[in-house]
Structures are given as C-alpha cells and as structure tokens.
C-alpha atoms as a PDB file:
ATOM      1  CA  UNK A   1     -22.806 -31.200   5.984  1.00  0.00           C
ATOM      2  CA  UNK A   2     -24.716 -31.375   2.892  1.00  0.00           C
ATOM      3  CA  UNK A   3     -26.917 -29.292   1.118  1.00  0.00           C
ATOM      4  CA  UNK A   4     -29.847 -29.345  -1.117  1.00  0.00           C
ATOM      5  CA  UNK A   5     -30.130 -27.621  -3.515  1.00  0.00           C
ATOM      6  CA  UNK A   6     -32.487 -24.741  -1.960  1.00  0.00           C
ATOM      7  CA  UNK A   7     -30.006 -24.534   0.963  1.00  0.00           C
ATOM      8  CA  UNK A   8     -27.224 -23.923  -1.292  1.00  0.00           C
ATOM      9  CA  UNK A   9     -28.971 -21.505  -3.408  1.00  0.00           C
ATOM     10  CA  UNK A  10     -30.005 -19.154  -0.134  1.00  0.00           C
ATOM     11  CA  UNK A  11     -26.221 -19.186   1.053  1.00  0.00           C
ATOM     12  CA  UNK A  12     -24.804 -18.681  -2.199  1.00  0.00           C
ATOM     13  CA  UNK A  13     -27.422 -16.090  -2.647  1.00  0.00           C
ATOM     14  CA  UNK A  14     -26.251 -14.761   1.051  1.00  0.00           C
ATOM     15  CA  UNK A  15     -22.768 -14.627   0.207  1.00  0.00           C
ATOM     16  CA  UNK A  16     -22.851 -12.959  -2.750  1.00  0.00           C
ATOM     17  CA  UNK A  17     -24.771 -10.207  -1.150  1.00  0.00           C
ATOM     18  CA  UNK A  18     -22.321  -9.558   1.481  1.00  0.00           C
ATOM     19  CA  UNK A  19     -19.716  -9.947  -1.335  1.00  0.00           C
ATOM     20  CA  UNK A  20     -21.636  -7.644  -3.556  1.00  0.00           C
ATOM     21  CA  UNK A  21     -21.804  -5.014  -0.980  1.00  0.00           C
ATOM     22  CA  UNK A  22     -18.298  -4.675   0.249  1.00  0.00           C
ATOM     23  CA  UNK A  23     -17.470  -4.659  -3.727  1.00  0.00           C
ATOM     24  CA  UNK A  24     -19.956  -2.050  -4.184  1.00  0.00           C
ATOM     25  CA  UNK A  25     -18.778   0.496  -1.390  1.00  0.00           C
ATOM     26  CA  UNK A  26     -15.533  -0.402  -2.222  1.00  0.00           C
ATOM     27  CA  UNK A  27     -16.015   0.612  -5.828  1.00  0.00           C
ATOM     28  CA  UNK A  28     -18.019   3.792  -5.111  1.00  0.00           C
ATOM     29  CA  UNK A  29     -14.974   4.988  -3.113  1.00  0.00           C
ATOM     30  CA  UNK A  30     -13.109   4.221  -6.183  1.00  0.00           C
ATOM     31  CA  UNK A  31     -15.215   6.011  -8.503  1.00  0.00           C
ATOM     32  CA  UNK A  32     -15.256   8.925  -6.110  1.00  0.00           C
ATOM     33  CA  UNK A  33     -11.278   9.395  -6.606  1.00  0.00           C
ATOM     34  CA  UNK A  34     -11.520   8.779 -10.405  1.00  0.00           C
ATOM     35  CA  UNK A  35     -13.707  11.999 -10.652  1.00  0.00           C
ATOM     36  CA  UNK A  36      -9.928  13.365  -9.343  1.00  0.00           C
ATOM     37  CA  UNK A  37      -8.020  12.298 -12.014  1.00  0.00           C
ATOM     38  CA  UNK A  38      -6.295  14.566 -14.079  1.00  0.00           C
ATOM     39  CA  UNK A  39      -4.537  13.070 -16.802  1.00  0.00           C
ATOM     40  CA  UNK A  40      -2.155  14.981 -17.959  1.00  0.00           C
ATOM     41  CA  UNK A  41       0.630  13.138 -18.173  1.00  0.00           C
ATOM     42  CA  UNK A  42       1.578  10.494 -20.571  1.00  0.00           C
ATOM     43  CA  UNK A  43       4.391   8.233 -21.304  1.00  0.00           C
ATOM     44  CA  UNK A  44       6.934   8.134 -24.265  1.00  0.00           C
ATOM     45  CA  UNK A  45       8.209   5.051 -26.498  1.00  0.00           C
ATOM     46  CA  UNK A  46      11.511   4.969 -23.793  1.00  0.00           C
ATOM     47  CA  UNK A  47       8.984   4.645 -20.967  1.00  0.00           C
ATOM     48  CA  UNK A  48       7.655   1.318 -22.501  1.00  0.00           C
ATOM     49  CA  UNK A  49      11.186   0.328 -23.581  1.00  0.00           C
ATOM     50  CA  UNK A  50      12.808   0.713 -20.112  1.00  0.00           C
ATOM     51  CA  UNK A  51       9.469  -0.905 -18.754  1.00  0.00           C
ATOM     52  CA  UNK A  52       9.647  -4.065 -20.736  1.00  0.00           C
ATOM     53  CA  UNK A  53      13.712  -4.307 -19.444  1.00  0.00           C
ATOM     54  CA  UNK A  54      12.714  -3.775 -16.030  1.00  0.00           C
ATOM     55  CA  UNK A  55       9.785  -6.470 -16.262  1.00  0.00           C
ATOM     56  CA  UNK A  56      12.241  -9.087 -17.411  1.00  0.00           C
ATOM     57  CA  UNK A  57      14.261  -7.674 -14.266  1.00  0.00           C
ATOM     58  CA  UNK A  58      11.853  -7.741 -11.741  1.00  0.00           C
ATOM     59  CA  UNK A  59       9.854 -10.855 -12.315  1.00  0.00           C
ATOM     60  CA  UNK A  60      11.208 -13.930 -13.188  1.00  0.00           C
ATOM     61  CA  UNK A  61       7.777 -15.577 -15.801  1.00  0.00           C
ATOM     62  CA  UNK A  62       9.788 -18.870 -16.787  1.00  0.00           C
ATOM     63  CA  UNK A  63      10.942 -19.777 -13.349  1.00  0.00           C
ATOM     64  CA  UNK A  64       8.516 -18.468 -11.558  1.00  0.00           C
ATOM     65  CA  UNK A  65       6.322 -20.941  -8.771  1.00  0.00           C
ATOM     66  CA  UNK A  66       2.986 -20.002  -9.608  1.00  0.00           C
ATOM     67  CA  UNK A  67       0.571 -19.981  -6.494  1.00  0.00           C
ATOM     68  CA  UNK A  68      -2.559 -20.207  -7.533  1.00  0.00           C
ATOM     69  CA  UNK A  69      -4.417 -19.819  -4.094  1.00  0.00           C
ATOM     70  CA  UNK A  70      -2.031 -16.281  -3.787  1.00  0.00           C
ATOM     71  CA  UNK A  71      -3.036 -15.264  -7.115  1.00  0.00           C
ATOM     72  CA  UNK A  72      -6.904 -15.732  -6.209  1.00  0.00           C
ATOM     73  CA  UNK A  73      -6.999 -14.225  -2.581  1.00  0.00           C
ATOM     74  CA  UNK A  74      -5.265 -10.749  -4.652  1.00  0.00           C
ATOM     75  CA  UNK A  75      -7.482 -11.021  -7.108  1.00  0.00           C
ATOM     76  CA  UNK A  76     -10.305 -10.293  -4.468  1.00  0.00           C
ATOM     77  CA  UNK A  77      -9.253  -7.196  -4.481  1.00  0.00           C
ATOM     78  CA  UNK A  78      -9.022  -6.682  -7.918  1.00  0.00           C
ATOM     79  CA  UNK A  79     -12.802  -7.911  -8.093  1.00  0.00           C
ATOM     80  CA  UNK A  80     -13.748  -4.661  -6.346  1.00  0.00           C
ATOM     81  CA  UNK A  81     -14.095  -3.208 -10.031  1.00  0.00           C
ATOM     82  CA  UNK A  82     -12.976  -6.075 -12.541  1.00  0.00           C
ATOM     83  CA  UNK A  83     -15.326  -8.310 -10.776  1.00  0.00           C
ATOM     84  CA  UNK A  84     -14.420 -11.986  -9.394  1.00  0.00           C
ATOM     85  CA  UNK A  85     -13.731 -13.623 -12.896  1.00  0.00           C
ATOM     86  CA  UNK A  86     -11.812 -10.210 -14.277  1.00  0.00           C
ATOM     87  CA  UNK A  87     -14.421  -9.698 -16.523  1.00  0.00           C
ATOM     88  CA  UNK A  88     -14.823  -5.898 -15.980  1.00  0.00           C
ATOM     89  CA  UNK A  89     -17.706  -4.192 -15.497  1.00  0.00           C
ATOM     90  CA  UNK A  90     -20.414  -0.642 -15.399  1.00  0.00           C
ATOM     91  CA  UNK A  91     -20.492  -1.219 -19.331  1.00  0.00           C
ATOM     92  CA  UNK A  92     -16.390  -1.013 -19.773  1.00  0.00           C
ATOM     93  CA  UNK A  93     -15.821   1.845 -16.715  1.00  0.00           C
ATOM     94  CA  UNK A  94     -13.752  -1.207 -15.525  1.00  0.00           C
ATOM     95  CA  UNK A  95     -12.064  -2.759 -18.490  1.00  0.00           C
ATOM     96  CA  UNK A  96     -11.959  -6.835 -18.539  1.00  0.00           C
ATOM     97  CA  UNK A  97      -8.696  -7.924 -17.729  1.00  0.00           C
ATOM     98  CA  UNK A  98      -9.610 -11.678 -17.692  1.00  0.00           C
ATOM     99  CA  UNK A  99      -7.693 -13.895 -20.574  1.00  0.00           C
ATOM    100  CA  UNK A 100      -4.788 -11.203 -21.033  1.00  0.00           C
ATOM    101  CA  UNK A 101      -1.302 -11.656 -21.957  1.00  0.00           C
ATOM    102  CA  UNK A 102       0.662 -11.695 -18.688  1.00  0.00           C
ATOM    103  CA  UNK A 103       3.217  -9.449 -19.628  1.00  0.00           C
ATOM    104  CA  UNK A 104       0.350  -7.142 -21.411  1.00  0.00           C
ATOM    105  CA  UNK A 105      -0.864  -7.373 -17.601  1.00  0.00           C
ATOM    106  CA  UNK A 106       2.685  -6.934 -16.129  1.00  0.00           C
ATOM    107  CA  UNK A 107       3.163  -3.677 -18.458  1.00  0.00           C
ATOM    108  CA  UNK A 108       0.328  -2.375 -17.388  1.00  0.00           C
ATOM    109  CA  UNK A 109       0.975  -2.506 -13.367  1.00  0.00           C
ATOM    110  CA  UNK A 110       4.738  -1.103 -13.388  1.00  0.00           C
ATOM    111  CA  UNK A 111       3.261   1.537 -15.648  1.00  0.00           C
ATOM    112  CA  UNK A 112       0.758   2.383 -12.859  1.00  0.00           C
ATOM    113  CA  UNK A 113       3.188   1.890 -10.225  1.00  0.00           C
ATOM    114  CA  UNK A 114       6.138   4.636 -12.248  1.00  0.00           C
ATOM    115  CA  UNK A 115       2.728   7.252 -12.210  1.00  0.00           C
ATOM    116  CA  UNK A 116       3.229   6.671 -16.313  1.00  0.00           C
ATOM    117  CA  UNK A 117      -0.161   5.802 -16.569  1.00  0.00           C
ATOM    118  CA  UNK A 118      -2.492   8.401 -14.975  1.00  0.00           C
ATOM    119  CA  UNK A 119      -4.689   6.400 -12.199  1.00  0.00           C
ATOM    120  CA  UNK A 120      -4.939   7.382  -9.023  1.00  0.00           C
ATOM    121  CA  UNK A 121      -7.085   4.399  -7.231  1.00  0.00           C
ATOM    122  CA  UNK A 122      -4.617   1.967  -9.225  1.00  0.00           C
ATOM    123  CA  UNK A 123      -1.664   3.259  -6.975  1.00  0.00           C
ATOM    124  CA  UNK A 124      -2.612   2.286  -3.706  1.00  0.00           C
ATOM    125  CA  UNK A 125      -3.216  -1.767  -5.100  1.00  0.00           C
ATOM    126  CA  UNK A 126      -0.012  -1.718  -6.732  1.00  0.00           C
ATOM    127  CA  UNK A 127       2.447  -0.016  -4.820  1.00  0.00           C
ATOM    128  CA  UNK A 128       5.629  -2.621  -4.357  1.00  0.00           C
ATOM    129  CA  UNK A 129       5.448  -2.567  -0.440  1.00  0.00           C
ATOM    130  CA  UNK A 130       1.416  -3.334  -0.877  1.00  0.00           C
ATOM    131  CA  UNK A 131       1.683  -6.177  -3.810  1.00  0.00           C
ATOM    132  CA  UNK A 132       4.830  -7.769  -3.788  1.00  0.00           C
ATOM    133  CA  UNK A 133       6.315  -8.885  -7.529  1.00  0.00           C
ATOM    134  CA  UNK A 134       5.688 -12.266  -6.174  1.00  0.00           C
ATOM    135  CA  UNK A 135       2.170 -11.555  -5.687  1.00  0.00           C
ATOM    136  CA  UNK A 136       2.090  -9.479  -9.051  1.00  0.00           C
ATOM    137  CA  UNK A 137       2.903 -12.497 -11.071  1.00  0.00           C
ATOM    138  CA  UNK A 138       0.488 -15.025  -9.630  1.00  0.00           C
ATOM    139  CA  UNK A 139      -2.786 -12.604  -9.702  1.00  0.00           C
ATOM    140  CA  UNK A 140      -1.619 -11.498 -13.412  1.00  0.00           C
ATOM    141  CA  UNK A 141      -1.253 -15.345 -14.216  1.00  0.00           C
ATOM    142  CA  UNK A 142      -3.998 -16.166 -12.671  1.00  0.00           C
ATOM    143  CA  UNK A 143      -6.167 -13.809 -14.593  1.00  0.00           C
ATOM    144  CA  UNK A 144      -4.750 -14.798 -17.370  1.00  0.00           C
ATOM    145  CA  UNK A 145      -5.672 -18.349 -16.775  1.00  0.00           C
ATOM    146  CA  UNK A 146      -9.637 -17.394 -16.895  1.00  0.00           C
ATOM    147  CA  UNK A 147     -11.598 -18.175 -19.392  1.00  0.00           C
ATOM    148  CA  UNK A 148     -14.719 -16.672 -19.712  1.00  0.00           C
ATOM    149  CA  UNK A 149     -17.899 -17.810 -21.187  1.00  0.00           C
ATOM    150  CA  UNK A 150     -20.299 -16.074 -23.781  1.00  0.00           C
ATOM    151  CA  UNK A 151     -23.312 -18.093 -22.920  1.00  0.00           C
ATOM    152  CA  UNK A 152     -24.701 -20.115 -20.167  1.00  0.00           C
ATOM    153  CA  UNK A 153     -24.749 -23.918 -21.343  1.00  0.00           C
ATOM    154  CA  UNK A 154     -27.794 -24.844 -22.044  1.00  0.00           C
ATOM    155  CA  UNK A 155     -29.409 -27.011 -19.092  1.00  0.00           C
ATOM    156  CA  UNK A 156     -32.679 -28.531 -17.162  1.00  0.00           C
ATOM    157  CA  UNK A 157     -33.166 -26.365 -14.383  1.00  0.00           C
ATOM    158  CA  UNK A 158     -36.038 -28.526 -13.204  1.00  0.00           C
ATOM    159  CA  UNK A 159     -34.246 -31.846 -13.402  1.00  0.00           C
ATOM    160  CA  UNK A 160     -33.501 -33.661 -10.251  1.00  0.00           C
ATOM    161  CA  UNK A 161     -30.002 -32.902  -9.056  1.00  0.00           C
ATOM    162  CA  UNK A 162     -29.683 -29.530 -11.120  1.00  0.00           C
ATOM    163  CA  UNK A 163     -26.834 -27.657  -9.173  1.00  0.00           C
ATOM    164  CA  UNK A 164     -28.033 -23.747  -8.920  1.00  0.00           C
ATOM    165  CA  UNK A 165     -24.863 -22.801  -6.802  1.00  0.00           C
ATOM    166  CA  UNK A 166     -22.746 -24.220  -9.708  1.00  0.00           C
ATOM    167  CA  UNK A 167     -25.103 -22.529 -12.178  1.00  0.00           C
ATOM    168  CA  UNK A 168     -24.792 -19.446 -10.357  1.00  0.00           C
ATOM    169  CA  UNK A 169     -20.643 -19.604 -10.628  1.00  0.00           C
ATOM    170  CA  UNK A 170     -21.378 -20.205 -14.760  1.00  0.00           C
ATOM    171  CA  UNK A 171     -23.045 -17.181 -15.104  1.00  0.00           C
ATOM    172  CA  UNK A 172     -20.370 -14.981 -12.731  1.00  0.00           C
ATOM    173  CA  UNK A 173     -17.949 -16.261 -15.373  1.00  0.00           C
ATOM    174  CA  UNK A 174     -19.804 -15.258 -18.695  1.00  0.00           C
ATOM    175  CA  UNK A 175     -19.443 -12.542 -20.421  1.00  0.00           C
ATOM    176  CA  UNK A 176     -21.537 -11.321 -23.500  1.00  0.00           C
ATOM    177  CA  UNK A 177     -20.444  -7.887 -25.187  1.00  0.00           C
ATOM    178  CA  UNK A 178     -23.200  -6.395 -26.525  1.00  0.00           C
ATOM    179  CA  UNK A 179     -23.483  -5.432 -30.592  1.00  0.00           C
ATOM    180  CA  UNK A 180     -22.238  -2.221 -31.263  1.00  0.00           C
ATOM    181  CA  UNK A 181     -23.903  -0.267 -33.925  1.00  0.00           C
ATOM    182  CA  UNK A 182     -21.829   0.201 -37.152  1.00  0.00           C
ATOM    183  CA  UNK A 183     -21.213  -1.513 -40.191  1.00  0.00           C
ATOM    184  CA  UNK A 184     -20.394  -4.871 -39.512  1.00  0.00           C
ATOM    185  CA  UNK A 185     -18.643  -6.195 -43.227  1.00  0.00           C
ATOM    186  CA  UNK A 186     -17.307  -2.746 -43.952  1.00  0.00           C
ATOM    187  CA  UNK A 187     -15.435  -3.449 -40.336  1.00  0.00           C
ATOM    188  CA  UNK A 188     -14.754  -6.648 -40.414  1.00  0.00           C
ATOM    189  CA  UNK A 189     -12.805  -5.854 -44.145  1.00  0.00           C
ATOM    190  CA  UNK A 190     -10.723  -2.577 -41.969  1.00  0.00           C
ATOM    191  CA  UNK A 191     -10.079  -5.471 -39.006  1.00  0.00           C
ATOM    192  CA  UNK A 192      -8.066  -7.512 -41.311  1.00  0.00           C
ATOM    193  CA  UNK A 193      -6.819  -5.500 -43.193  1.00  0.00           C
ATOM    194  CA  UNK A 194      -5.640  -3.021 -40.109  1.00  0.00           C
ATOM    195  CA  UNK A 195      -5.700  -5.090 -36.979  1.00  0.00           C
ATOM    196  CA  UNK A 196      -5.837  -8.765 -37.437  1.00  0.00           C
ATOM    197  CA  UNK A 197      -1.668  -8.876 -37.731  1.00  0.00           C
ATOM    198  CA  UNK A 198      -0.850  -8.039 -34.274  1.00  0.00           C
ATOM    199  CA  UNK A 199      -4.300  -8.523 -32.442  1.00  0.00           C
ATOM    200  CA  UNK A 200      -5.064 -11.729 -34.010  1.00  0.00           C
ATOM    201  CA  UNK A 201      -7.930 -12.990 -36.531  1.00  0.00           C
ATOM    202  CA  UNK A 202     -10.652 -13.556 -33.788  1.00  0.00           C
ATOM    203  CA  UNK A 203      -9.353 -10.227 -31.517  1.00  0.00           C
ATOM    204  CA  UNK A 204      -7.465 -13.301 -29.675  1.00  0.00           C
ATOM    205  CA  UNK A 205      -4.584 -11.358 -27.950  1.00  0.00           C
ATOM    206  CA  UNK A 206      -0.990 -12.403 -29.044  1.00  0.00           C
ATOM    207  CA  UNK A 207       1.114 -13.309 -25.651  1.00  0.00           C
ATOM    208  CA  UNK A 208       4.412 -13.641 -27.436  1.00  0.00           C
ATOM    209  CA  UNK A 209       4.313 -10.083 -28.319  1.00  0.00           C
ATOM    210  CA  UNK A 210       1.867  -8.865 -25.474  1.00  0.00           C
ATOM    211  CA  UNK A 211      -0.518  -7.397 -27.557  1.00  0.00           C
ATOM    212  CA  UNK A 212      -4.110  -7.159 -25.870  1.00  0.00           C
ATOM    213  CA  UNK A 213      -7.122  -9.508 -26.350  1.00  0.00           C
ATOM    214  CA  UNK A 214      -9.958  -7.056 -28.298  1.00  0.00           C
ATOM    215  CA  UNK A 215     -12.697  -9.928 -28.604  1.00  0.00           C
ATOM    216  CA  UNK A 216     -14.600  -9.571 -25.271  1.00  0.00           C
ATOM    217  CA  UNK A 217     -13.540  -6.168 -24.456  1.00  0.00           C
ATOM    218  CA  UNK A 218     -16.546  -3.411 -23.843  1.00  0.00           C
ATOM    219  CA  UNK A 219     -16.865  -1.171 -26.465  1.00  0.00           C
ATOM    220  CA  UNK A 220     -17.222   2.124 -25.138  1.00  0.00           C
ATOM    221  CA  UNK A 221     -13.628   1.338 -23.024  1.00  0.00           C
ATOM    222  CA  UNK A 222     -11.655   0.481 -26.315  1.00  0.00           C
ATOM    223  CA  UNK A 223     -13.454   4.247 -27.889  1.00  0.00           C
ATOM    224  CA  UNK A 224     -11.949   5.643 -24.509  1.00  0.00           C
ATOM    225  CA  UNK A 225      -8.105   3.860 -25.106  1.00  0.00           C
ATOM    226  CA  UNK A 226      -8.822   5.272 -29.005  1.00  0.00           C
ATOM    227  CA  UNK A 227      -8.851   8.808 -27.722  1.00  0.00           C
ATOM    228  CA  UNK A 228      -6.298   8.623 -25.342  1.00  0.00           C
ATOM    229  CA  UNK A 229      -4.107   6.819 -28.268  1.00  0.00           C
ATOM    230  CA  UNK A 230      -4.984  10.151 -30.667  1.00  0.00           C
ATOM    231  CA  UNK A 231      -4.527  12.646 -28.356  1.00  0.00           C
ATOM    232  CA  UNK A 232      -1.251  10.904 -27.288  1.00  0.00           C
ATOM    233  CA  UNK A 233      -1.803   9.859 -23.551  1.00  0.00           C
ATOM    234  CA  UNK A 234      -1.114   6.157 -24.601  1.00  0.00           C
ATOM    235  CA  UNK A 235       1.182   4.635 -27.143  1.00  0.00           C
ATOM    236  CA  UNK A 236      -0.508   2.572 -30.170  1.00  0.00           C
ATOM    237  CA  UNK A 237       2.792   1.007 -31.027  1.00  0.00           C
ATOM    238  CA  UNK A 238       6.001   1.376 -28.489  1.00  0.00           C
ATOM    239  CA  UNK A 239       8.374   0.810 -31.715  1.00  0.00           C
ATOM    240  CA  UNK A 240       7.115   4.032 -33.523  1.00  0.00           C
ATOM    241  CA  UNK A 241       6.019   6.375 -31.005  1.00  0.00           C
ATOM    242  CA  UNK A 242       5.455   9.084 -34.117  1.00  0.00           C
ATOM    243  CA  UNK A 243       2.798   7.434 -35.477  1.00  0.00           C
ATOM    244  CA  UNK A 244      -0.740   8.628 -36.509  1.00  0.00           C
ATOM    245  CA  UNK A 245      -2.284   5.521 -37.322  1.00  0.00           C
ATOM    246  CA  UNK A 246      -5.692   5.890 -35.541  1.00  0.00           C
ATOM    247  CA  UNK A 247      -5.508   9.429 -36.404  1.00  0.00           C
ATOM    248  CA  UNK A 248      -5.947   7.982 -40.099  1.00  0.00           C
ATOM    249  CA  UNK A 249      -9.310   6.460 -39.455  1.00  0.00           C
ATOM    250  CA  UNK A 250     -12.535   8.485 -39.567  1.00  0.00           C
ATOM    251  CA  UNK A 251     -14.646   8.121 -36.822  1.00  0.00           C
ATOM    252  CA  UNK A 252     -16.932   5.736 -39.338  1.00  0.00           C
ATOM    253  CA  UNK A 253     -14.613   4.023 -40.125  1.00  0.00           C
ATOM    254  CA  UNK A 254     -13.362   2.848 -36.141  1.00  0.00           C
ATOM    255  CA  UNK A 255     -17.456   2.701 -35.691  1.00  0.00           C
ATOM    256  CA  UNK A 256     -17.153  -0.140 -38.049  1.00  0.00           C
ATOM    257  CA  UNK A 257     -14.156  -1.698 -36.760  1.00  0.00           C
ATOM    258  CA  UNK A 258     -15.619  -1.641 -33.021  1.00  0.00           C
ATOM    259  CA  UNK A 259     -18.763  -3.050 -34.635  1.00  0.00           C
ATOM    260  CA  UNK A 260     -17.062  -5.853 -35.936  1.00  0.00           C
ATOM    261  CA  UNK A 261     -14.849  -6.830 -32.516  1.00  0.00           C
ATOM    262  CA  UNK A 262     -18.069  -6.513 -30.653  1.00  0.00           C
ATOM    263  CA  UNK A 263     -19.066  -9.804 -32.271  1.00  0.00           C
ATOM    264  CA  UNK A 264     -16.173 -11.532 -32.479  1.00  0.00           C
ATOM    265  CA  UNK A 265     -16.918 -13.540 -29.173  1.00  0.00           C
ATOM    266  CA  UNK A 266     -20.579 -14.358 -30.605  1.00  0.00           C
END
C-alpha cells in the first residue's frame, strides 16, 4: 500500500507517540531507582586491567558475526533513556553513547555487570542471563556504527515529493550540543595541549585505545564524569591509577575546556 505523504506523516506521527510513551514510563521508572543510588563504591586500576582481559575473553570482536537486526531490536531497549539513535538525552542525564569505541562500550557493560560501576537500573539490562555476550557485541557495534547529524540538511519542504517521514528519521538522528559558556580560545589552547593526545584533535574518540568520543557529548554529563574522576569513583587513566590530573585544573580552567568541546561538532 502506498502512502502520501500526509498519510505517512499521521502514522509516523502515531507511532512515535506510542513509542514515546512506553519510552517515557519506562524512563520515569528508571529515574525513580536512580534517586536510589548510592555510589559508594568505585573501582581500582586492577578492576579495569582484569576487565580489559576478560573482554578479550568473553567476546570474540575480530571473529565475531555481526547481526545487525539483533543489535537494533536490543538497542530498543537501550532507547528507553539513550533514545533510538543513542544520542542520549534530558540535557546529558542519559549520556550519548552513539559513535563510541566498541570496546569503550564493552568496558563499560562488564563494569556494570561486576557492580564496579555504581548503577542500579543498568543491572537488570545487562545481566549475562538477560543480554547474552552475543547480543552485547552486536547492540555495542551497532551503536557504534551511528552516526549522528548536527544539522538537518537543508531542504524544500513544500516541493512535490518532499518525504516528511524520512525528514522526521533526520531529525531523530541529529544531535546539536549546545555552547557552553567559558572561554572558548583559552580552552581550545588547554584541549591541545591536555586532551587532544588521547581524545583526538576534533574530541573524535580513539577506538584502538578505547578512549571516549568528547565532541557531541552533553556538557553537564562530562562536569558529572569530572567529579566522579576527582573524587575517585572513576579512573581518568587505568595505567596510573595515582594520578591527580583533573585535580590540577581549576574549575576555570575545565569551564574553558568544556567550552571548547561543546563546539567541536559545530
């Protein structure tokens, strides 16, 4: 049956508003057990170490048969906070996991899964016996597959044949961050000389060494990984788990930096 283009915007329209509303209860129930969290613990430089040996243990990346029809029907769940294109969401409550190293990604889960990383409503999506490693490795590949937009193309809404459902799938997958306030130059000088080695000149991500895309990521959810990294609930660097490096920083200072990544994916 085809549609026109009215028809498909009202069931695209009514889809996404059943879609929207199982997401949203689904995500209140979530935010209800996150007011439970209590993290206290944290995990040590051996932690990471004995997760990165158990990741090349448990899921086989090189030989693996990706599935990319598995990896989107998990990722539905997922999209009851990261949203349907991982791109996060409530301003960085839900951080965007879209574009990400896989085994950043793969860290990340088994960390949840050993209670290393303090997040209850994680647990019960990650569990072995509820996400098989299988599974694991074709949502995490399949999110890192996505790449997200910064702008809507620029098109003729009014022109015969213009497509609103497709239109409507562009702007689920585009993400712009918003400027944060700071010095921009004075930030951008600290980001290369601080950060652009391992996180890459644009805030790219480096998968080789699983270090985590920046560009694209909400603000006030990189000030929240800052403070856990100072106060020691997360590791800045798993090779020296003694150092202070953020500590070093005033809060000016990472105000600048932040105000730099936020318009790196301008």
């Amino acid at each position: 049956m085809k549609f026109n283009n009215f028809q498909a915007l009202l069931l695209s329209t009514l889809f996404l508003g059943v879609s929207f509303a199982i997401n949203t209860v689904l995500a209140k129930e979530i935010d209800s057990a996150q007011e439970h969290i209590v993290e206290e613990s944290h995990y040590t430089s051996q932690d990471l170490i004995d997760v990165s040996n158990k990741i090349d243990t448990l899921f086989d990346i090189k030989n693996h048969d990706y599935d990319k029809y598995t990896g989107d029907d998990v990722n539905q769940v997922c999209a009851g906070c990261h949203e349907e294109f991982g791109m996060g969401g409530k301003d960085g409550k839900y951080p965007r996991i879209a574009g990400m190293p896989v085994k950043y990604l793969l860290k990340q889960i088994v960390l949840f899964r050993e209670r290393k990383r303090p997040n209850i409503p994680m647990l019960q999506h990650v569990e072995e016996r509820e996400l098989p490693n299988d599974e694991v490795l074709d949502v995490v590949i399949f999110l890192n597959k996505i790449k997200l937009k910064n702008r809507l193309s620029k098109v003729d809404e009014t022109a015969p044949g213009f497509d609103a459902y497709a239109r409507l799938q562009e702007a689920k997958a585009t993400l712009q961050i918003g400027r944060a306030p700071g010095d921009i130059d004075k930030g951008k000088k600290l980001y290369n000389k601080e950060c652009k080695s391992c996180h890459g000149k644009q805030g790219e991500a480096n998968e080789k060494k699983s270090v985590p895309m920046l560009a694209g990521q909400y603000t006030k959810y990189l000030w929240r990984q800052i403070a856990m990294f100072k106060n020691g609930k997360r590791l800045h660097d798993e090779d020296d788990p003694e150092e202070e490096f953020l500590k070093s920083f005033s809060h000016e200072q990472l105000q600048n930096i932040l105000a730099y990544i936020s318009i790196l994916d301008d």
